[in-house]
Each structure stands twice: as C-alpha cells, then as structure tokens.
PDB file of N, CA and C in Angstrom:
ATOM      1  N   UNK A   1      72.998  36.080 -41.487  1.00  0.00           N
ATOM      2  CA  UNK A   1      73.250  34.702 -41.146  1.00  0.00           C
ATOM      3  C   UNK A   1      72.172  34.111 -40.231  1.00  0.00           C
ATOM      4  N   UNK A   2      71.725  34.853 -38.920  1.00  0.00           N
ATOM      5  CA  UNK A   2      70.638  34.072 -38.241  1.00  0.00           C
ATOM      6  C   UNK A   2      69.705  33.392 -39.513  1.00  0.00           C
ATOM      7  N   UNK A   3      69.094  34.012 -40.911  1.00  0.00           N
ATOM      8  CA  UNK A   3      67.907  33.720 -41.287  1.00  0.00           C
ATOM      9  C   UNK A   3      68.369  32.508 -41.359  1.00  0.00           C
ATOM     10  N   UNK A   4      69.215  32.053 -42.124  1.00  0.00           N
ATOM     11  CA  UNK A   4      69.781  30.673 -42.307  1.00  0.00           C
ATOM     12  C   UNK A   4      69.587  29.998 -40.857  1.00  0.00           C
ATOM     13  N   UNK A   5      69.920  30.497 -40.308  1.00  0.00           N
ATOM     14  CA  UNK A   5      69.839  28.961 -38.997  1.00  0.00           C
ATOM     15  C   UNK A   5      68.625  28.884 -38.829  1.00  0.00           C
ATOM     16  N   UNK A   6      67.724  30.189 -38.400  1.00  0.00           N
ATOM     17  CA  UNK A   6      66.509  29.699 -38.316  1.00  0.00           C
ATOM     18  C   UNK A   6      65.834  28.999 -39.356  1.00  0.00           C
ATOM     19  N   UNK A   7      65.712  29.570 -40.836  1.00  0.00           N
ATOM     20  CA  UNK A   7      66.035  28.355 -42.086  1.00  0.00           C
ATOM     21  C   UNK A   7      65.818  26.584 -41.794  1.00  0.00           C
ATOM     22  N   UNK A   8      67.283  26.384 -41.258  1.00  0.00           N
ATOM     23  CA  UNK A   8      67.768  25.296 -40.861  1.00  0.00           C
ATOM     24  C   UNK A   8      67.348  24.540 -39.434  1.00  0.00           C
ATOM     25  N   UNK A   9      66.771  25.315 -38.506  1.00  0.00           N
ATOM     26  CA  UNK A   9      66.006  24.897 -37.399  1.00  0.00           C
ATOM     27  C   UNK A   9      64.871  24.352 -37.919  1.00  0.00           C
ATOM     28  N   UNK A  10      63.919  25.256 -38.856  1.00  0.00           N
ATOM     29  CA  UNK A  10      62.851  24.920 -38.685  1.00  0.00           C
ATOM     30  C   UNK A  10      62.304  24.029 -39.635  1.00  0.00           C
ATOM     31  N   UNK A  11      63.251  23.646 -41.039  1.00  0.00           N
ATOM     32  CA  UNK A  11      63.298  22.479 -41.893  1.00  0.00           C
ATOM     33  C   UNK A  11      63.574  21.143 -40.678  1.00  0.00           C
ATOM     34  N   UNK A  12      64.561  21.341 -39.899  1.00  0.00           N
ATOM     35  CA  UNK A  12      64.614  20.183 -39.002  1.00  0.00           C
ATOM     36  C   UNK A  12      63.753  19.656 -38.037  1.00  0.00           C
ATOM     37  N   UNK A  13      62.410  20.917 -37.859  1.00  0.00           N
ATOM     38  CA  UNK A  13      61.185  20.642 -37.168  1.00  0.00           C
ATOM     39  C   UNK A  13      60.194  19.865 -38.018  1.00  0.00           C
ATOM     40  N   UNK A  14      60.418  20.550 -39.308  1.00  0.00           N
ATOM     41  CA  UNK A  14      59.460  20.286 -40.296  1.00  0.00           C
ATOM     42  C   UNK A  14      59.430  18.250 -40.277  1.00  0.00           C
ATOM     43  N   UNK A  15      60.943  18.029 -40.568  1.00  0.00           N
ATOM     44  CA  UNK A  15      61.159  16.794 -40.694  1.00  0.00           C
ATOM     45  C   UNK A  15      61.203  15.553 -39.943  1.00  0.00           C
ATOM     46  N   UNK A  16      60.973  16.252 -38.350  1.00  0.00           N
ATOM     47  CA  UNK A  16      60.960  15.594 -36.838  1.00  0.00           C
ATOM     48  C   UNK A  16      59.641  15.369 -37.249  1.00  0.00           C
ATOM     49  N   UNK A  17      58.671  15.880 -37.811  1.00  0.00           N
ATOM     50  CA  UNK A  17      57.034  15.805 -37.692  1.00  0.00           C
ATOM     51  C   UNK A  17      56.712  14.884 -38.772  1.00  0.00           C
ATOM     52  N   UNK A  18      57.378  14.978 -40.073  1.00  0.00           N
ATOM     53  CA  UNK A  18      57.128  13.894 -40.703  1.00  0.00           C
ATOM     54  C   UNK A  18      57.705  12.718 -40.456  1.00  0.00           C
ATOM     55  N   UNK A  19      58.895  12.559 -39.918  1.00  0.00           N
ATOM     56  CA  UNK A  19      59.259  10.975 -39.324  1.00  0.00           C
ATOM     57  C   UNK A  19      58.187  11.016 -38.196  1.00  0.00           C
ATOM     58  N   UNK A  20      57.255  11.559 -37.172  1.00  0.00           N
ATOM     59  CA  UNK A  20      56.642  11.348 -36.075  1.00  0.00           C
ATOM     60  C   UNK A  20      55.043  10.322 -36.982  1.00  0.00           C
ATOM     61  N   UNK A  21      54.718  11.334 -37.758  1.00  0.00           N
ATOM     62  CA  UNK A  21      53.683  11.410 -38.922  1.00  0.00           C
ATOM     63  C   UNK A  21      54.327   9.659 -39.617  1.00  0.00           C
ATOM     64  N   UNK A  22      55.056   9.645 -40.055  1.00  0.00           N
ATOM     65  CA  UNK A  22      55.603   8.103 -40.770  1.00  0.00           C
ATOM     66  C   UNK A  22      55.958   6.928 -39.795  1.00  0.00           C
ATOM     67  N   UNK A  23      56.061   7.644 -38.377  1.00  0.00           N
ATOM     68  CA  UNK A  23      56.721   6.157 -37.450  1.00  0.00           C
ATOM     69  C   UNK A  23      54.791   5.678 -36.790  1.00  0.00           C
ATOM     70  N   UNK A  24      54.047   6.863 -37.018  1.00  0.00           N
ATOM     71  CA  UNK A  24      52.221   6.698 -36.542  1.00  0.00           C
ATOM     72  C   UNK A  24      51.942   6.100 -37.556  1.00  0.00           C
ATOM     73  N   UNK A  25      51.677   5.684 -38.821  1.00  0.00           N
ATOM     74  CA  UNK A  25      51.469   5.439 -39.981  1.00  0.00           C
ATOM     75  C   UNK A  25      52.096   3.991 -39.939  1.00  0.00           C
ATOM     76  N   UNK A  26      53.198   3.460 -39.854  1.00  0.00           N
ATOM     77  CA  UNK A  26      54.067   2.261 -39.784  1.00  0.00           C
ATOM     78  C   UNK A  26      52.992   1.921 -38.536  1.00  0.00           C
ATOM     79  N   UNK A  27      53.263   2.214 -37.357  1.00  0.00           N
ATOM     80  CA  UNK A  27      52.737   1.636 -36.298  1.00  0.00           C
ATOM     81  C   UNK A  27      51.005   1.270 -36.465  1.00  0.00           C
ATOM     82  N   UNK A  28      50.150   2.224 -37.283  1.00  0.00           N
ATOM     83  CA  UNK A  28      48.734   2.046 -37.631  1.00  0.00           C
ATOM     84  C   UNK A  28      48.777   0.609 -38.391  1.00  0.00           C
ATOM     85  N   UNK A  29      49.585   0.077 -39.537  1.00  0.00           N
ATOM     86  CA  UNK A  29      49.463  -0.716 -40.477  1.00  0.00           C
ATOM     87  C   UNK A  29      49.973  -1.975 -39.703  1.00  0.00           C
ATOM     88  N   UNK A  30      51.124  -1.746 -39.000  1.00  0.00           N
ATOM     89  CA  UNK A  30      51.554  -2.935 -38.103  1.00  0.00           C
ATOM     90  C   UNK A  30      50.212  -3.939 -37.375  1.00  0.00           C
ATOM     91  N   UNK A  31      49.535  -2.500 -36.808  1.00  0.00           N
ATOM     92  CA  UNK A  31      48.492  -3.062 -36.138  1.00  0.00           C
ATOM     93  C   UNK A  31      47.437  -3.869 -36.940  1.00  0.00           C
ATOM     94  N   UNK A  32      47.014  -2.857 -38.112  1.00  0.00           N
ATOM     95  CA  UNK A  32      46.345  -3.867 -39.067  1.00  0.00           C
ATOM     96  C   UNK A  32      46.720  -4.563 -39.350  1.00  0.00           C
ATOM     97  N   UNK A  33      47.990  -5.115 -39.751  1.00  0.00           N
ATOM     98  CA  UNK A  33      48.343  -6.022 -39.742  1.00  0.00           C
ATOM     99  C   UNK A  33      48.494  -7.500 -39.033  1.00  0.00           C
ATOM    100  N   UNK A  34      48.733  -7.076 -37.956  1.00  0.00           N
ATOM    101  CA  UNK A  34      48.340  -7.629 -36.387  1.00  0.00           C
ATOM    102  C   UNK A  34      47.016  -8.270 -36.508  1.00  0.00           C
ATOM    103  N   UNK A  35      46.145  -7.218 -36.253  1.00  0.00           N
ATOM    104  CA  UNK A  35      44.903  -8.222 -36.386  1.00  0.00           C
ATOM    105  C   UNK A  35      44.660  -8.924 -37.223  1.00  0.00           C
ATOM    106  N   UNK A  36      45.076  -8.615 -38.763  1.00  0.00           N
ATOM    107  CA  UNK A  36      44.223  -9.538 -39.876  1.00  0.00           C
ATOM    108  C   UNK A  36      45.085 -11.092 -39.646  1.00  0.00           C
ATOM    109  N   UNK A  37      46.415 -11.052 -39.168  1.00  0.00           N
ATOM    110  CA  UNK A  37      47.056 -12.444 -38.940  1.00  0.00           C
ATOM    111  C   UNK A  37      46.293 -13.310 -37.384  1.00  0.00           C
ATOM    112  N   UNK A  38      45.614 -12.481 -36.616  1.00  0.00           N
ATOM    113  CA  UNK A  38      45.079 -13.074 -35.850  1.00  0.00           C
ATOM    114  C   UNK A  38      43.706 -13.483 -36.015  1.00  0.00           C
ATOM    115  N   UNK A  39      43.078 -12.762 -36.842  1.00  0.00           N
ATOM    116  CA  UNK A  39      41.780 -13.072 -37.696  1.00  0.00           C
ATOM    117  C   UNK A  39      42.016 -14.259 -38.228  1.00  0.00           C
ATOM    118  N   UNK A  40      43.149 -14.399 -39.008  1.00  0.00           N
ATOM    119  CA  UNK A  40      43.049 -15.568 -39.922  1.00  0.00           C
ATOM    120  C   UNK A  40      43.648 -17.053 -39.138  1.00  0.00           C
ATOM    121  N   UNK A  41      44.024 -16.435 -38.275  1.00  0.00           N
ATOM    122  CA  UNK A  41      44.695 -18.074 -37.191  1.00  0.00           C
ATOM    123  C   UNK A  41      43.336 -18.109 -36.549  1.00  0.00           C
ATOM    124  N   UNK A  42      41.963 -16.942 -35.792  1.00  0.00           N
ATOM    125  CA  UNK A  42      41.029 -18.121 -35.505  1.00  0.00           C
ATOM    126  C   UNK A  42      40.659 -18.730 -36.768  1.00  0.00           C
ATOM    127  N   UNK A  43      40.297 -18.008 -37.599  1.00  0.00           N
ATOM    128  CA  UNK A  43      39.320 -18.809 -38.584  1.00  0.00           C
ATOM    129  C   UNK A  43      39.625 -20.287 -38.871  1.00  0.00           C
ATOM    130  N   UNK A  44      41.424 -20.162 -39.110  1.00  0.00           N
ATOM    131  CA  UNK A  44      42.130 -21.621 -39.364  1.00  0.00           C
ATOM    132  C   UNK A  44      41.414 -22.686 -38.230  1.00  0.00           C
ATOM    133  N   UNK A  45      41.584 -21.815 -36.899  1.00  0.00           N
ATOM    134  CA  UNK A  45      41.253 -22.732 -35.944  1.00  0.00           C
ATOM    135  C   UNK A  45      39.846 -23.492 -35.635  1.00  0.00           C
ATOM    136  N   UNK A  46      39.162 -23.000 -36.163  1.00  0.00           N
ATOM    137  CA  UNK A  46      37.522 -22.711 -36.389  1.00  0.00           C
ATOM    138  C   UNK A  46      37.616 -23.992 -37.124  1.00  0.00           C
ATOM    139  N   UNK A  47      37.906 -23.928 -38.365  1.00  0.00           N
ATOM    140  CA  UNK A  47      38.196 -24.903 -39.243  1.00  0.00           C
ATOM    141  C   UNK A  47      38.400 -26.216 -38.977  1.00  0.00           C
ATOM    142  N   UNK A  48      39.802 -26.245 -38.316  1.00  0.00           N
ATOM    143  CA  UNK A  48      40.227 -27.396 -37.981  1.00  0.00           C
ATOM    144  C   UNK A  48      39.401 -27.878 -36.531  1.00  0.00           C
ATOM    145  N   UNK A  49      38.646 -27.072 -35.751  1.00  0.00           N
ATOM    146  CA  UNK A  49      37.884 -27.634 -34.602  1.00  0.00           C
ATOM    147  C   UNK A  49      36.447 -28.178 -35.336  1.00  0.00           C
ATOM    148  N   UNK A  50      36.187 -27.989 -36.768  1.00  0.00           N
ATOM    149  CA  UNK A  50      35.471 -28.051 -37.293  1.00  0.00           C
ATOM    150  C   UNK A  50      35.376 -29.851 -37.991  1.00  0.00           C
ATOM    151  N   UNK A  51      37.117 -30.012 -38.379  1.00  0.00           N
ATOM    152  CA  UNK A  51      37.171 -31.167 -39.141  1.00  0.00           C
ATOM    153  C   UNK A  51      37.009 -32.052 -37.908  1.00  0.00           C
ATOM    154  N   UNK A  52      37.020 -32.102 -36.691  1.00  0.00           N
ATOM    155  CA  UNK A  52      36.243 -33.083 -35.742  1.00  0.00           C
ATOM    156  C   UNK A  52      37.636 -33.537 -34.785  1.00  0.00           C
ATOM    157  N   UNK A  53      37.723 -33.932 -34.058  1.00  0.00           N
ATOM    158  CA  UNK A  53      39.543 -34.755 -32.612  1.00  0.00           C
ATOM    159  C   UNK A  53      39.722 -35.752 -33.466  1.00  0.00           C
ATOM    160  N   UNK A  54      40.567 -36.190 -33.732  1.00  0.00           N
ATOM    161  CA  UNK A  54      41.440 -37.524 -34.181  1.00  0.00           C
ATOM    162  C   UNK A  54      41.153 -38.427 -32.771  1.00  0.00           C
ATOM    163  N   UNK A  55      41.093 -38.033 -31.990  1.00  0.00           N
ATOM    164  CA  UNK A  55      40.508 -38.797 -30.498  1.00  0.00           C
ATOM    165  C   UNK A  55      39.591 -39.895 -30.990  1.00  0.00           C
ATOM    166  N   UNK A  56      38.547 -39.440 -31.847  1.00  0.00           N
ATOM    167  CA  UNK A  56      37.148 -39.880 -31.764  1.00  0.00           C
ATOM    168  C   UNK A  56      36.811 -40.095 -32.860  1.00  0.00           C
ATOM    169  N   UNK A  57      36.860 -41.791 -33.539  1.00  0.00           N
ATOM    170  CA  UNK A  57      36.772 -41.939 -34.987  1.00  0.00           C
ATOM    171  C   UNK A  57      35.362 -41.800 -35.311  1.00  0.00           C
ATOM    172  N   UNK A  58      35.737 -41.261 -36.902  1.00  0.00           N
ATOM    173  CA  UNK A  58      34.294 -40.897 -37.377  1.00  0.00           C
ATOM    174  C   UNK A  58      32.909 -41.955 -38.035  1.00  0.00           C
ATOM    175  N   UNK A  59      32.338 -41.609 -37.301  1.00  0.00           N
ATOM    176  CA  UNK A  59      31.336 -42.897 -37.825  1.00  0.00           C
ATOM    177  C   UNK A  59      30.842 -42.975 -39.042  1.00  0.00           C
ATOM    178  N   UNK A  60      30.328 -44.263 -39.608  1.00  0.00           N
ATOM    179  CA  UNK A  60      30.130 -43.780 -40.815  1.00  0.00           C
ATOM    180  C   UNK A  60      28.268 -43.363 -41.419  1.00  0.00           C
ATOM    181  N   UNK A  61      28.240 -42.473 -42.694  1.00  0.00           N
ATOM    182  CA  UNK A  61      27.077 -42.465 -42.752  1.00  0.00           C
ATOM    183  C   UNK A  61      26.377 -43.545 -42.953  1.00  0.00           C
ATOM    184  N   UNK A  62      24.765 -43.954 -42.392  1.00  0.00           N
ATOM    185  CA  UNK A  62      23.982 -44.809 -42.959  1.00  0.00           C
ATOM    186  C   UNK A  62      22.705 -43.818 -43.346  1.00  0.00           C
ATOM    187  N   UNK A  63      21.913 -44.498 -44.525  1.00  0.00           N
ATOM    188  CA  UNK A  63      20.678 -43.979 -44.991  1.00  0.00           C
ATOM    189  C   UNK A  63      19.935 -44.620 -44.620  1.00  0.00           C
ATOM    190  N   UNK A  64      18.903 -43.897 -44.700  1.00  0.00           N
ATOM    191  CA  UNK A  64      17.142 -45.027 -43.909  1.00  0.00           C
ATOM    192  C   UNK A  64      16.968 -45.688 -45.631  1.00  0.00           C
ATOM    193  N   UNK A  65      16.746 -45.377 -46.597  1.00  0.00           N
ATOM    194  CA  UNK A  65      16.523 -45.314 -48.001  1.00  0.00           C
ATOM    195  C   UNK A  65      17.897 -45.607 -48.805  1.00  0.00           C
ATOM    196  N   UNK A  66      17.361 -46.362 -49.950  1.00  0.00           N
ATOM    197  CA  UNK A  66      18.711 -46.390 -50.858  1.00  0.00           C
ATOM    198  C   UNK A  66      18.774 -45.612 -51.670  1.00  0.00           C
ATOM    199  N   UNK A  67      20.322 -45.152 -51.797  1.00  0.00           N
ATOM    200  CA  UNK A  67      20.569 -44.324 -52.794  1.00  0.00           C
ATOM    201  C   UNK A  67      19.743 -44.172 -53.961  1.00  0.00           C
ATOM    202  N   UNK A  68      19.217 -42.761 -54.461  1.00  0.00           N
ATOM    203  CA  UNK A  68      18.577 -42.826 -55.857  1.00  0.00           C
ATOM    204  C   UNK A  68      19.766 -42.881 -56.685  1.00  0.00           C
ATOM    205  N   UNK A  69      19.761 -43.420 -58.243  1.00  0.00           N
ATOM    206  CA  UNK A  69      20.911 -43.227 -59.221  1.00  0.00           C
ATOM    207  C   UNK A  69      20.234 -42.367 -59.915  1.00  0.00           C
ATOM    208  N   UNK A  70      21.060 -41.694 -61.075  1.00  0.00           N
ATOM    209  CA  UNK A  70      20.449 -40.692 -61.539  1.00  0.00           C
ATOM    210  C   UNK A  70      19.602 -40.923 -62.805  1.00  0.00           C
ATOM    211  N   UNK A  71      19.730 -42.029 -62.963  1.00  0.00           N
ATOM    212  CA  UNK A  71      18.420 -43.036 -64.214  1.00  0.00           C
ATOM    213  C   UNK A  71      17.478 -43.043 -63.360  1.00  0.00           C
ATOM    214  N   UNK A  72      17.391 -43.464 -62.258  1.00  0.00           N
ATOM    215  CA  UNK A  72      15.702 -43.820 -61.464  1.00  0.00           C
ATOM    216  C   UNK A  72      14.821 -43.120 -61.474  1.00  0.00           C
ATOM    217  N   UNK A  73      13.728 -43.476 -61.693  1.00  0.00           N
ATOM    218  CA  UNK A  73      12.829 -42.847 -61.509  1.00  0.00           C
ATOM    219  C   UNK A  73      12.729 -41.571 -60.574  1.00  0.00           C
ATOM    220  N   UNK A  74      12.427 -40.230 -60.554  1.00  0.00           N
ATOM    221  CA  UNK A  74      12.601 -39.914 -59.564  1.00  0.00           C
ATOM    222  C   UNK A  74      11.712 -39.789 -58.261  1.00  0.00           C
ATOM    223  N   UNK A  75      12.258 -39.670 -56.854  1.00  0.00           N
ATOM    224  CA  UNK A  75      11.352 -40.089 -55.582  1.00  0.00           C
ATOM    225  C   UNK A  75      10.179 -39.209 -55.542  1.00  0.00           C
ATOM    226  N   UNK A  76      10.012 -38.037 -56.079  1.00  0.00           N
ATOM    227  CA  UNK A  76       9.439 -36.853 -56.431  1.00  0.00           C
ATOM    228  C   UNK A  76       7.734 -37.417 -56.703  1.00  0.00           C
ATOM    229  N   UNK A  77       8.129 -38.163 -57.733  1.00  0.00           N
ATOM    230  CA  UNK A  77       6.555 -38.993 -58.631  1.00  0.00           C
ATOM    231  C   UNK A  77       6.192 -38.017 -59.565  1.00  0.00           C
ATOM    232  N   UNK A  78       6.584 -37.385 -60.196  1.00  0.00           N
ATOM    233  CA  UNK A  78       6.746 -36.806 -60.934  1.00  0.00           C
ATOM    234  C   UNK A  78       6.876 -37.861 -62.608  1.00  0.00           C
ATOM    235  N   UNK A  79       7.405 -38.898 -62.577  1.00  0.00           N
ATOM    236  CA  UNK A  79       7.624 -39.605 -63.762  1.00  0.00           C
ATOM    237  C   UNK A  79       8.948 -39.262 -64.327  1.00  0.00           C
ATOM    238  N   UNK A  80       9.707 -38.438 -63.935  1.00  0.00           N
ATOM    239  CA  UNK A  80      10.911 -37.851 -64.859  1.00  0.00           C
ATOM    240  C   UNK A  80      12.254 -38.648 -64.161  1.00  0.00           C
ATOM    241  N   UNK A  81      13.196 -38.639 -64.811  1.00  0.00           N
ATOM    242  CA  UNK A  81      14.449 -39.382 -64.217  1.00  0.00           C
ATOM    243  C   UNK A  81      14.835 -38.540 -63.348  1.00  0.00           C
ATOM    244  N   UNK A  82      15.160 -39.134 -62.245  1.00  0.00           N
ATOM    245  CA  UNK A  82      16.218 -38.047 -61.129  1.00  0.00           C
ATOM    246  C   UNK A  82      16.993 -36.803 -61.770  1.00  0.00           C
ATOM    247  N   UNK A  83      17.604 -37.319 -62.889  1.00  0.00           N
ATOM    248  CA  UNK A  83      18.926 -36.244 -63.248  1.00  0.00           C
ATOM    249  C   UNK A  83      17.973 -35.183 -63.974  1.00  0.00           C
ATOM    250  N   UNK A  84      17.165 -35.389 -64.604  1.00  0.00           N
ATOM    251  CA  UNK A  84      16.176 -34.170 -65.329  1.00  0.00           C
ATOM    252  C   UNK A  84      15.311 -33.872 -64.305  1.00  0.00           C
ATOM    253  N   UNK A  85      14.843 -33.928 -63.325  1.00  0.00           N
ATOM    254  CA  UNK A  85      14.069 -33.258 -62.394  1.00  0.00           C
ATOM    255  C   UNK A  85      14.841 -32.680 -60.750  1.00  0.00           C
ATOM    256  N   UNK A  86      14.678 -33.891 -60.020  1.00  0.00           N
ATOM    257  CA  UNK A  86      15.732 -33.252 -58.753  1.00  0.00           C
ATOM    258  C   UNK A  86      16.702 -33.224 -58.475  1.00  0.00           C
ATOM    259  N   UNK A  87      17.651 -33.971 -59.401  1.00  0.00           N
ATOM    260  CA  UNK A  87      18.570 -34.325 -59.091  1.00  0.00           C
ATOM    261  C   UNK A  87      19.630 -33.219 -60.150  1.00  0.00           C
ATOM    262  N   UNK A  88      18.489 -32.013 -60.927  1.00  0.00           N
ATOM    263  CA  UNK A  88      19.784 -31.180 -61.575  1.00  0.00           C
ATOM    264  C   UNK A  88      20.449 -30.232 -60.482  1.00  0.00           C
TER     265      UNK A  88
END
C-alpha cells in the first residue's frame, strides 16, 4: 500500500508544477498582452496629437503658383502633358 500513496503524492507534485508552469505562462501572455494594448493607445495618441487641437482652426492651404491640370502642358518643359510625364 505505501507504493500507492507515494504513487499518489508524487502525481500531485507532478501536477502542482504544471498548474505553477500554466499560471507563469497565463501571467507571460497577460503581460504581452499588456503591452501590445498600451502600444496601441500611444500610437492612437500619436495620431490624434497628430490631426492638430480643435483649439486652433486650421488654416487654409495657399499656392505661390496655380494649380497644373492634368491636360497642361507640363511645368517640367519637357512638351508632354502633365498626366503622361509628372504627373503619372
């Protein structure tokens, strides 16, 4: 009869080590986990500090030059229309 208990002791060691082994494993991924959600809230934040304060309206663009269309000649001098030379 002892073999059995010892048997039975040491399956119950066996299995203390794999829940220890599975609760390190849960806790490793948590963490990865952890970071990649904090990774992705700066980036969001990055972003949106990026699209500019609602504080401070956005001005608008002006050009020194007028728009080329894509028939014009192109600015190049080249002779070719914008859309077949710089403008592909």
């Amino acid at each position: 009869m002892p073999e059995r208990e010892d048997a039975r002791v040491a399956d119950e060691d066996v299995e203390g080590d794999d829940d220890r082994d599975l609760d390190e494993r849960v806790e490793k991924v948590g963490l990865e986990v952890a970071r990649d959600l904090e990774a992705e809230q700066r980036r969001r934040r990055v972003v949106l500090n990026r699209a500019g304060d609602d504080d401070q309206p956005q001005k608008p663009v002006v050009r020194d030059e007028a728009k080329v269309g894509r028939n014009d000649p192109c600015p190049c001098g080249s002779g070719k229309k914008y859309k077949k030379c710089c403008g592909a």
